[in-house]
N, C-alpha and C. Protein backbone atom coordinates (compact mmCIF):
# COMPACT_ATOMS: atom_id res chain seq x y z
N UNK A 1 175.48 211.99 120.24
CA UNK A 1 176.29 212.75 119.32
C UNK A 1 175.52 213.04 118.02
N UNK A 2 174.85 211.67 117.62
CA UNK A 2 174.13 212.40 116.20
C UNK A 2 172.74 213.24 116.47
N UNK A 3 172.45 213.31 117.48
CA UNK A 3 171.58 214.34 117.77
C UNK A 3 171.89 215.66 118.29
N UNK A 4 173.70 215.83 118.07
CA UNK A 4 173.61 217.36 118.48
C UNK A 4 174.16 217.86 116.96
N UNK A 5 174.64 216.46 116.04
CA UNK A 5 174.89 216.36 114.58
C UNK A 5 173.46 217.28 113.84
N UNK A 6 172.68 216.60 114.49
CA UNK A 6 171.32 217.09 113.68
C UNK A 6 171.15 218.58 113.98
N UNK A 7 171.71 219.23 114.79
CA UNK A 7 171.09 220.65 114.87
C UNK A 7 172.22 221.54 114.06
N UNK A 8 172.70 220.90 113.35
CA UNK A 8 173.69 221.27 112.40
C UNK A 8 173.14 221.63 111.02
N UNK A 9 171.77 221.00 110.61
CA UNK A 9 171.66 220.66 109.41
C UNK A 9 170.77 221.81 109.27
N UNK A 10 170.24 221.99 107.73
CA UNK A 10 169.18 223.04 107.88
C UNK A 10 167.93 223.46 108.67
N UNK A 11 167.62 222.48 108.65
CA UNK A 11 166.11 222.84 109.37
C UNK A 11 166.21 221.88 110.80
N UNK A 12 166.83 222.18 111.48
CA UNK A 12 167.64 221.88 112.81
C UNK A 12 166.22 221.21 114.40
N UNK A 13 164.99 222.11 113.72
CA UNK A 13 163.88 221.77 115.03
C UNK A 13 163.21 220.49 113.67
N UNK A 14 163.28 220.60 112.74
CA UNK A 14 162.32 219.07 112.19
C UNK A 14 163.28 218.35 111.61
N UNK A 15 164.98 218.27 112.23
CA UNK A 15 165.79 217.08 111.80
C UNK A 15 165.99 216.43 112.90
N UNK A 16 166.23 217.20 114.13
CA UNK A 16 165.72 216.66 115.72
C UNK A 16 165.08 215.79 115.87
N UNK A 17 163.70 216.22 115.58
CA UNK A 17 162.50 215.56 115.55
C UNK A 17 162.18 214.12 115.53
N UNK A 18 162.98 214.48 113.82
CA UNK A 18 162.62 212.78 113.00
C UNK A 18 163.48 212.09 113.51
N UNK A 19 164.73 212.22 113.99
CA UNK A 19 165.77 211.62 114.69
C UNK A 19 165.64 211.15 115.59
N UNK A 20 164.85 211.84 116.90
CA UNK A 20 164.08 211.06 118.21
C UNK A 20 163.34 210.16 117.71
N UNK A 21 162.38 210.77 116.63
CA UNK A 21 161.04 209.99 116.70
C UNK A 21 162.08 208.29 116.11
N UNK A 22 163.10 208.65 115.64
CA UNK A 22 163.63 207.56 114.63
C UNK A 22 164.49 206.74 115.93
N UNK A 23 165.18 207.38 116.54
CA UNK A 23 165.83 206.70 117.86
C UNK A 23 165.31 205.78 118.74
N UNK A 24 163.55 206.40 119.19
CA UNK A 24 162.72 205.73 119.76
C UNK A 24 162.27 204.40 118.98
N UNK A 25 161.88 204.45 117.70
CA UNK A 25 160.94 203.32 116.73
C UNK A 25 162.27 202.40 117.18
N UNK A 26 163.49 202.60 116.77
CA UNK A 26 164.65 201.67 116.93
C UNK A 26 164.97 200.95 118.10
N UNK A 27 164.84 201.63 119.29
CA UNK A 27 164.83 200.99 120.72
C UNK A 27 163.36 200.45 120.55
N UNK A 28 162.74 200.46 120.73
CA UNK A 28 161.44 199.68 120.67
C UNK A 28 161.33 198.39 119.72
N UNK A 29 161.82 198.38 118.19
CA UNK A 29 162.29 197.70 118.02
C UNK A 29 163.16 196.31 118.35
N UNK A 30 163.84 196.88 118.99
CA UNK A 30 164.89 196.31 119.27
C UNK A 30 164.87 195.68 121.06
N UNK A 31 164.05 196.29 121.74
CA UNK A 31 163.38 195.91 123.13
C UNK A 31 162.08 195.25 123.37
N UNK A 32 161.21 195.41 122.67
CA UNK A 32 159.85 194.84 122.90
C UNK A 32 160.34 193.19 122.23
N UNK A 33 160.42 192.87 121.35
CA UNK A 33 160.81 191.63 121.23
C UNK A 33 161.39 190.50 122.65
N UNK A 34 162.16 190.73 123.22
CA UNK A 34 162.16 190.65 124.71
C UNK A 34 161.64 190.66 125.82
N UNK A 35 161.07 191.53 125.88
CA UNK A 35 159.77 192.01 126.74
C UNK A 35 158.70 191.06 126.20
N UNK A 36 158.31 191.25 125.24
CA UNK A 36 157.07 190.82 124.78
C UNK A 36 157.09 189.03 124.92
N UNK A 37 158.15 188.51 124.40
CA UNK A 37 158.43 186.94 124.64
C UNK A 37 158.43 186.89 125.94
N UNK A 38 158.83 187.21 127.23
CA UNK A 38 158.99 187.55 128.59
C UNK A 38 158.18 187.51 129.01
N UNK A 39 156.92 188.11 128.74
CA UNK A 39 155.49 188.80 129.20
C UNK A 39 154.77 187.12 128.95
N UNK A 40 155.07 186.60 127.40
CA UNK A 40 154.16 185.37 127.44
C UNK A 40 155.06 183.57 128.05
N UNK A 41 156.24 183.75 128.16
CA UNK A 41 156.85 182.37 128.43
C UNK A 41 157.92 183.31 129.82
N UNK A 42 158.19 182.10 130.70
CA UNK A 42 159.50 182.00 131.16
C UNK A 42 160.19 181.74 131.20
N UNK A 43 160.32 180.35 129.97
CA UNK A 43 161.36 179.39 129.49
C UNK A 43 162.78 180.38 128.98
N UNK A 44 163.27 180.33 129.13
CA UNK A 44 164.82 181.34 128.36
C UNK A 44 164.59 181.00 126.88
N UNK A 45 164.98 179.68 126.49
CA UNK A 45 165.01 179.28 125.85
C UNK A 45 164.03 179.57 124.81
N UNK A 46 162.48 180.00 124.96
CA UNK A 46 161.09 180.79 124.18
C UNK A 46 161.72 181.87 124.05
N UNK A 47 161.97 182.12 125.32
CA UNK A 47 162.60 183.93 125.43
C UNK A 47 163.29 184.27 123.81
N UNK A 48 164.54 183.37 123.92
CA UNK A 48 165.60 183.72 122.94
C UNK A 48 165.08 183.61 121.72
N UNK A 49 164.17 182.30 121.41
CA UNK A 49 163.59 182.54 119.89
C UNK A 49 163.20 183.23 119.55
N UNK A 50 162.30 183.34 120.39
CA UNK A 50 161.11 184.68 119.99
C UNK A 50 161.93 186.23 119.61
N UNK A 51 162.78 186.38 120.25
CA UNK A 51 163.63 187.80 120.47
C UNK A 51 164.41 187.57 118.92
N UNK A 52 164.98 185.77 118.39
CA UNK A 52 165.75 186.12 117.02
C UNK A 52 164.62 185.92 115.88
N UNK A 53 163.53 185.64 116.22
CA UNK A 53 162.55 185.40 115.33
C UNK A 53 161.84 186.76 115.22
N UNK A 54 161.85 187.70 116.05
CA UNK A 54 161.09 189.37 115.48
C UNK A 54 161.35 190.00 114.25
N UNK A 55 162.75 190.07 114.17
CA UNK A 55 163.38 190.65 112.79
C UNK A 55 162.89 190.06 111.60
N UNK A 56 162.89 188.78 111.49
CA UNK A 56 162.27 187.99 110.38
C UNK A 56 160.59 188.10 110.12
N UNK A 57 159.53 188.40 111.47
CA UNK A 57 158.50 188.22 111.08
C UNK A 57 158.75 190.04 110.75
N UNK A 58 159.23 190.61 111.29
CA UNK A 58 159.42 192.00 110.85
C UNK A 58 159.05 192.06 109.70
N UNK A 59 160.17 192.07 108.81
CA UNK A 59 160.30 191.57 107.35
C UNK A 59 159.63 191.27 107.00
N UNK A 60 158.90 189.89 107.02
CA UNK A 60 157.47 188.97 106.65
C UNK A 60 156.69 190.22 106.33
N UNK A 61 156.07 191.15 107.74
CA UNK A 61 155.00 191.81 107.81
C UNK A 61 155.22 192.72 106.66
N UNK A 62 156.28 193.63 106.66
CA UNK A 62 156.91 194.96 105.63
C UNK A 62 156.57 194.36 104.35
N UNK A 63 157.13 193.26 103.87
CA UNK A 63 157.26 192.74 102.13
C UNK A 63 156.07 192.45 102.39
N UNK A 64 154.96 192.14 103.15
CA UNK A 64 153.88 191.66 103.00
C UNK A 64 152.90 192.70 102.32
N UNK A 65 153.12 193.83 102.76
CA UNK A 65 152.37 194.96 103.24
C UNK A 65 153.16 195.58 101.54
N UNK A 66 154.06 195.49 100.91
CA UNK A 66 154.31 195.76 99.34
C UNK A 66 153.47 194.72 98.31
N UNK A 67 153.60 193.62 98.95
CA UNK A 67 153.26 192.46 98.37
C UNK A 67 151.40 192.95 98.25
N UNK A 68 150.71 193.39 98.80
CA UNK A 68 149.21 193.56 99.43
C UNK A 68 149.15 194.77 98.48
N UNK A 69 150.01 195.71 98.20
CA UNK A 69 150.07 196.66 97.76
C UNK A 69 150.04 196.78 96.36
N UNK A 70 150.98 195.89 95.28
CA UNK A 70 151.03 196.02 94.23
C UNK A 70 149.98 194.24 93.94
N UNK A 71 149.75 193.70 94.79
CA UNK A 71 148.81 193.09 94.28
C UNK A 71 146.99 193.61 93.91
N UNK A 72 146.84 194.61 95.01
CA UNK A 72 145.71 195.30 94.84
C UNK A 72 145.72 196.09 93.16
N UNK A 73 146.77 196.80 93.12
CA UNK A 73 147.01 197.44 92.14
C UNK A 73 146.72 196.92 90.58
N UNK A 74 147.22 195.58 91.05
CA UNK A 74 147.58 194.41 89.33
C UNK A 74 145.75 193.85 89.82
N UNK A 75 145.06 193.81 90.56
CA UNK A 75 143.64 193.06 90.60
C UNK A 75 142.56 194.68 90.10
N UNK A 76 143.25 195.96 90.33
CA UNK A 76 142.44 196.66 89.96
C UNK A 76 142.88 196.71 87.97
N UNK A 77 143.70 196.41 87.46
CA UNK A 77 143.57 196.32 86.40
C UNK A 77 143.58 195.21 85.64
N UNK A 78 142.68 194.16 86.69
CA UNK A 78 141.79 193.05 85.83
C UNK A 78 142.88 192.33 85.69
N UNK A 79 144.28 192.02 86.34
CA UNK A 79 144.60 190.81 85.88
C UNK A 79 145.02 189.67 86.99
N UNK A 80 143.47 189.53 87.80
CA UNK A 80 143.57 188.20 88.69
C UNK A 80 144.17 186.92 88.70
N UNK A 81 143.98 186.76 87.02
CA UNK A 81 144.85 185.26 86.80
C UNK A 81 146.18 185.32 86.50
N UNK A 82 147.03 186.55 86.13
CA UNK A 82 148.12 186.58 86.41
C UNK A 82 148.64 186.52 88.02
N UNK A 83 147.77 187.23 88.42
CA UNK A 83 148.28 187.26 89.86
C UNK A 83 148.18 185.79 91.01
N UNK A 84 146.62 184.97 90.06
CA UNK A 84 146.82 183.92 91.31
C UNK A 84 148.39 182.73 90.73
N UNK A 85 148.40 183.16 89.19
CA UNK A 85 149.27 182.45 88.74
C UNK A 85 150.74 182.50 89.24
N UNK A 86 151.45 184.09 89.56
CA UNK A 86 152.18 184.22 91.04
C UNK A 86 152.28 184.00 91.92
N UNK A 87 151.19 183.49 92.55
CA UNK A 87 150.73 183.75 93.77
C UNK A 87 151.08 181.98 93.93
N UNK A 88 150.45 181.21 93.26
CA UNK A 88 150.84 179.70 93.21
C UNK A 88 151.88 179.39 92.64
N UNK A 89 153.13 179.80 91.99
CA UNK A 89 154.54 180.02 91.89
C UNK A 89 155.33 180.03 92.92
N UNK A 90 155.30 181.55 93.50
CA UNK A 90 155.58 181.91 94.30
C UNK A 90 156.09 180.92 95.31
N UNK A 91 154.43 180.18 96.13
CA UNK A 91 154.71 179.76 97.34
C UNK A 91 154.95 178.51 96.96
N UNK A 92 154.50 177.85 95.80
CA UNK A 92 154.49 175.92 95.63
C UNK A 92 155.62 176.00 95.37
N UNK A 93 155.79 176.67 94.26
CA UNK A 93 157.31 176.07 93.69
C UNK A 93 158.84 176.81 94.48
N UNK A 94 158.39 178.18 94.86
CA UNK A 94 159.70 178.67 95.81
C UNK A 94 159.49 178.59 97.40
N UNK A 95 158.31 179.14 97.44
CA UNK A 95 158.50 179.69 99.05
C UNK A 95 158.39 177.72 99.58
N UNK A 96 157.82 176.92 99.45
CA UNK A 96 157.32 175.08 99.62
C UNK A 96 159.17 175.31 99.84
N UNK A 97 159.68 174.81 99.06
CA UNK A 97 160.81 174.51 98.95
C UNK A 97 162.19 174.92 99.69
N UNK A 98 161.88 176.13 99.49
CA UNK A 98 162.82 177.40 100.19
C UNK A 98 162.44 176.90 101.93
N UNK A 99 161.35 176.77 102.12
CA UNK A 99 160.66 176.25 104.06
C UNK A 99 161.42 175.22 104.12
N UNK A 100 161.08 173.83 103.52
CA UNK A 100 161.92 172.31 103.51
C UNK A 100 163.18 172.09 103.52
N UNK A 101 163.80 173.45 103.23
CA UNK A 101 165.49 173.27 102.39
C UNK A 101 166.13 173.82 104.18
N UNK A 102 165.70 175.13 104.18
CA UNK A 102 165.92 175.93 105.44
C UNK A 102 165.90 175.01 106.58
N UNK A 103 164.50 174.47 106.79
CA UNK A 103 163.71 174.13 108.08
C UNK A 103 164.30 172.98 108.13
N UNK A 104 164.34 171.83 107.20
CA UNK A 104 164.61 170.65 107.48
C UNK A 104 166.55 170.07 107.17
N UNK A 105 166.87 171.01 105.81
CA UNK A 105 167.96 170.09 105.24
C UNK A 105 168.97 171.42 106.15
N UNK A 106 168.75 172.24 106.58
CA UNK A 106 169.64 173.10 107.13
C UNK A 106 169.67 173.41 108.64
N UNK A 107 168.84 172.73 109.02
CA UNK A 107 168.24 172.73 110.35
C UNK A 107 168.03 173.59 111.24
N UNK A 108 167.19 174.63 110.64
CA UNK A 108 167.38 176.25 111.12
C UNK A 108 166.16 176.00 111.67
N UNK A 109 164.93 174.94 111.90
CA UNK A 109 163.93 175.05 112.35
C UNK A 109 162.86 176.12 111.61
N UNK A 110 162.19 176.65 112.95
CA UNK A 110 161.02 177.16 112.47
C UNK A 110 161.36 178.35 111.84
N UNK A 111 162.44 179.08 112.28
CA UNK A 111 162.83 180.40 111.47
C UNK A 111 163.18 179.98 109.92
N UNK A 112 163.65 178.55 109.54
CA UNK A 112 163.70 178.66 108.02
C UNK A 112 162.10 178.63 107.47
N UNK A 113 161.18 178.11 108.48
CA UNK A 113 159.72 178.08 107.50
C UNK A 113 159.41 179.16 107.23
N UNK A 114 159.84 180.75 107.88
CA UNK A 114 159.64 181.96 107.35
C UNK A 114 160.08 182.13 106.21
N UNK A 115 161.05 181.71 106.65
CA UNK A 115 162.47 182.31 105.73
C UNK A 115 162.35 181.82 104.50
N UNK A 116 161.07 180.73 104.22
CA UNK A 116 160.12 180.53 102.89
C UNK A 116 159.31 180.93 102.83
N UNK A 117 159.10 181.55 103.71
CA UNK A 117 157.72 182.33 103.56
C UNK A 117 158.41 183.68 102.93
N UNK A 118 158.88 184.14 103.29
CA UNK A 118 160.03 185.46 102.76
C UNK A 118 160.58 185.19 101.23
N UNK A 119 160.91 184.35 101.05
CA UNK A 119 161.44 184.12 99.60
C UNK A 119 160.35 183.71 99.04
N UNK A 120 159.33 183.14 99.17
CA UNK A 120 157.72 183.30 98.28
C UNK A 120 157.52 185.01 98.04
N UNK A 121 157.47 185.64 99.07
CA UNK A 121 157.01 187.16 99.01
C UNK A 121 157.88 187.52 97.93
N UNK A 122 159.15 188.03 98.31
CA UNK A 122 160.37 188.42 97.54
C UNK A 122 159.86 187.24 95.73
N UNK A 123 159.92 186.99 95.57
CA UNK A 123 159.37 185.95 94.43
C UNK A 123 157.99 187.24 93.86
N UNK A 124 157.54 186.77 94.64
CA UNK A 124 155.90 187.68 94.14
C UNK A 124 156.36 189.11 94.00
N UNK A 125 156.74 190.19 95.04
CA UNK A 125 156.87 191.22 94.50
C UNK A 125 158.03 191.46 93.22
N UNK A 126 158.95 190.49 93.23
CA UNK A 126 159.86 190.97 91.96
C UNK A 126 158.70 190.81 90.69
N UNK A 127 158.22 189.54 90.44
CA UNK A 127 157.39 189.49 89.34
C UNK A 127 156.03 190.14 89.34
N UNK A 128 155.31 190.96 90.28
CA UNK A 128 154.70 192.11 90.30
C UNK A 128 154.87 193.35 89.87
N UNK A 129 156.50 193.35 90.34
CA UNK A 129 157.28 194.98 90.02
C UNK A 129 157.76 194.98 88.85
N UNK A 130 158.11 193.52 88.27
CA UNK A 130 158.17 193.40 86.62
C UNK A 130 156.59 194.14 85.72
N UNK A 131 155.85 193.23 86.16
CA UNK A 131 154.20 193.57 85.11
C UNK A 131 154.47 195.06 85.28
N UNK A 132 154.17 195.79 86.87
CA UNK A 132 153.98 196.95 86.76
C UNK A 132 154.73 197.98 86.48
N UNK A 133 156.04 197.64 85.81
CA UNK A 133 157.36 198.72 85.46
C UNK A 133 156.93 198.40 84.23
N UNK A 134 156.44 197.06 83.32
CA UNK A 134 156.27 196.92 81.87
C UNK A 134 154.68 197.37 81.38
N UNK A 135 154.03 197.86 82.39
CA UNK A 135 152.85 198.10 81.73
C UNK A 135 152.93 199.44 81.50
N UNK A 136 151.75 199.72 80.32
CA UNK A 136 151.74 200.96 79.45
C UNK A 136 150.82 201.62 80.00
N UNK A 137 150.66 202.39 81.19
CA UNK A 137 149.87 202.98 81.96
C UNK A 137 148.66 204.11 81.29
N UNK A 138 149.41 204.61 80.46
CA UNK A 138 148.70 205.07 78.84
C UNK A 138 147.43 204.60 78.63
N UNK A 139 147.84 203.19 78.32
CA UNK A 139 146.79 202.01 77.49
C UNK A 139 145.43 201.72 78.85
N UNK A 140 146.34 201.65 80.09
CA UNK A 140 145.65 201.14 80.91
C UNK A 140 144.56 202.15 81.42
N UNK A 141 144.50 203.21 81.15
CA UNK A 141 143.32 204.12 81.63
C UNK A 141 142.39 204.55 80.83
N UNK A 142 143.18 204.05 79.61
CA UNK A 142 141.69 204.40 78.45
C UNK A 142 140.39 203.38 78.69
N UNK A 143 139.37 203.74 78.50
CA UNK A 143 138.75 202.75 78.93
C UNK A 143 138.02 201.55 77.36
């Protein structure tokens, strides 16, 4: 239905398009996780982790890949020691904690050790996206 929605809209052959191409990424998504645990264990039980554990390393990879992004950015304007100073924040004092709290006192297992690994990231890019919304981009290119 939302693909006969799409030939409604203006530009009807490149709203199609992105819509398949977007339908497909989503089943794949949402199937290879299965498959792919399948392909390496036969245990059910691997099966099922692995299949609720995709979404999360999902995530991991995405914030990682912002995280890689505005850290390059803050090291091209020389400020490494702010950044390792995040960077050891981040994971000692939140993401350490956030793993132990999840993994052990909540007993979510190995998906809470992400799930500190995720709140270290989330940690780092907020105080990344702070420096780089407060810096004077002005100042920063003069040389």
């Amino acid at each position: 239905m939302v693909v006969l929605l799409a030939g409604f809209l203006p530009n009807p052959k490149l709203e199609t398009s992105i819509l398949s191409i977007s339908l497909n990424t989503m089943w794949m998504v949402y199937t290879i996780p299965s498959g792919l645990s399948s392909a390496i264990s036969n245990e059910e039980e691997v099966v099922k982790y692995v299949s609720m554990m995709m979404p999360i390393l999902a995530t991991s990879d995405f914030m990682d890949g912002i995280q890689c992004t505005l850290s390059g950015a803050a090291r091209g304007c020389g400020w490494q020691k702010v950044c390792s100073v995040i960077n050891l924040f981040a994971y000692y004092a939140v993401g350490l904690p956030s793993a132990v709290t999840f993994a052990f006192v909540l007993n979510i297992g190995g998906m809470g050790l992400w799930l500190g690994i995720i709140c270290a990231m989330a940690v780092q890019i907020l105080a990344l996206v702070v420096m780089m919304l407060r810096t004077s981009w002005d100042e920063e290119v003069r040389p």
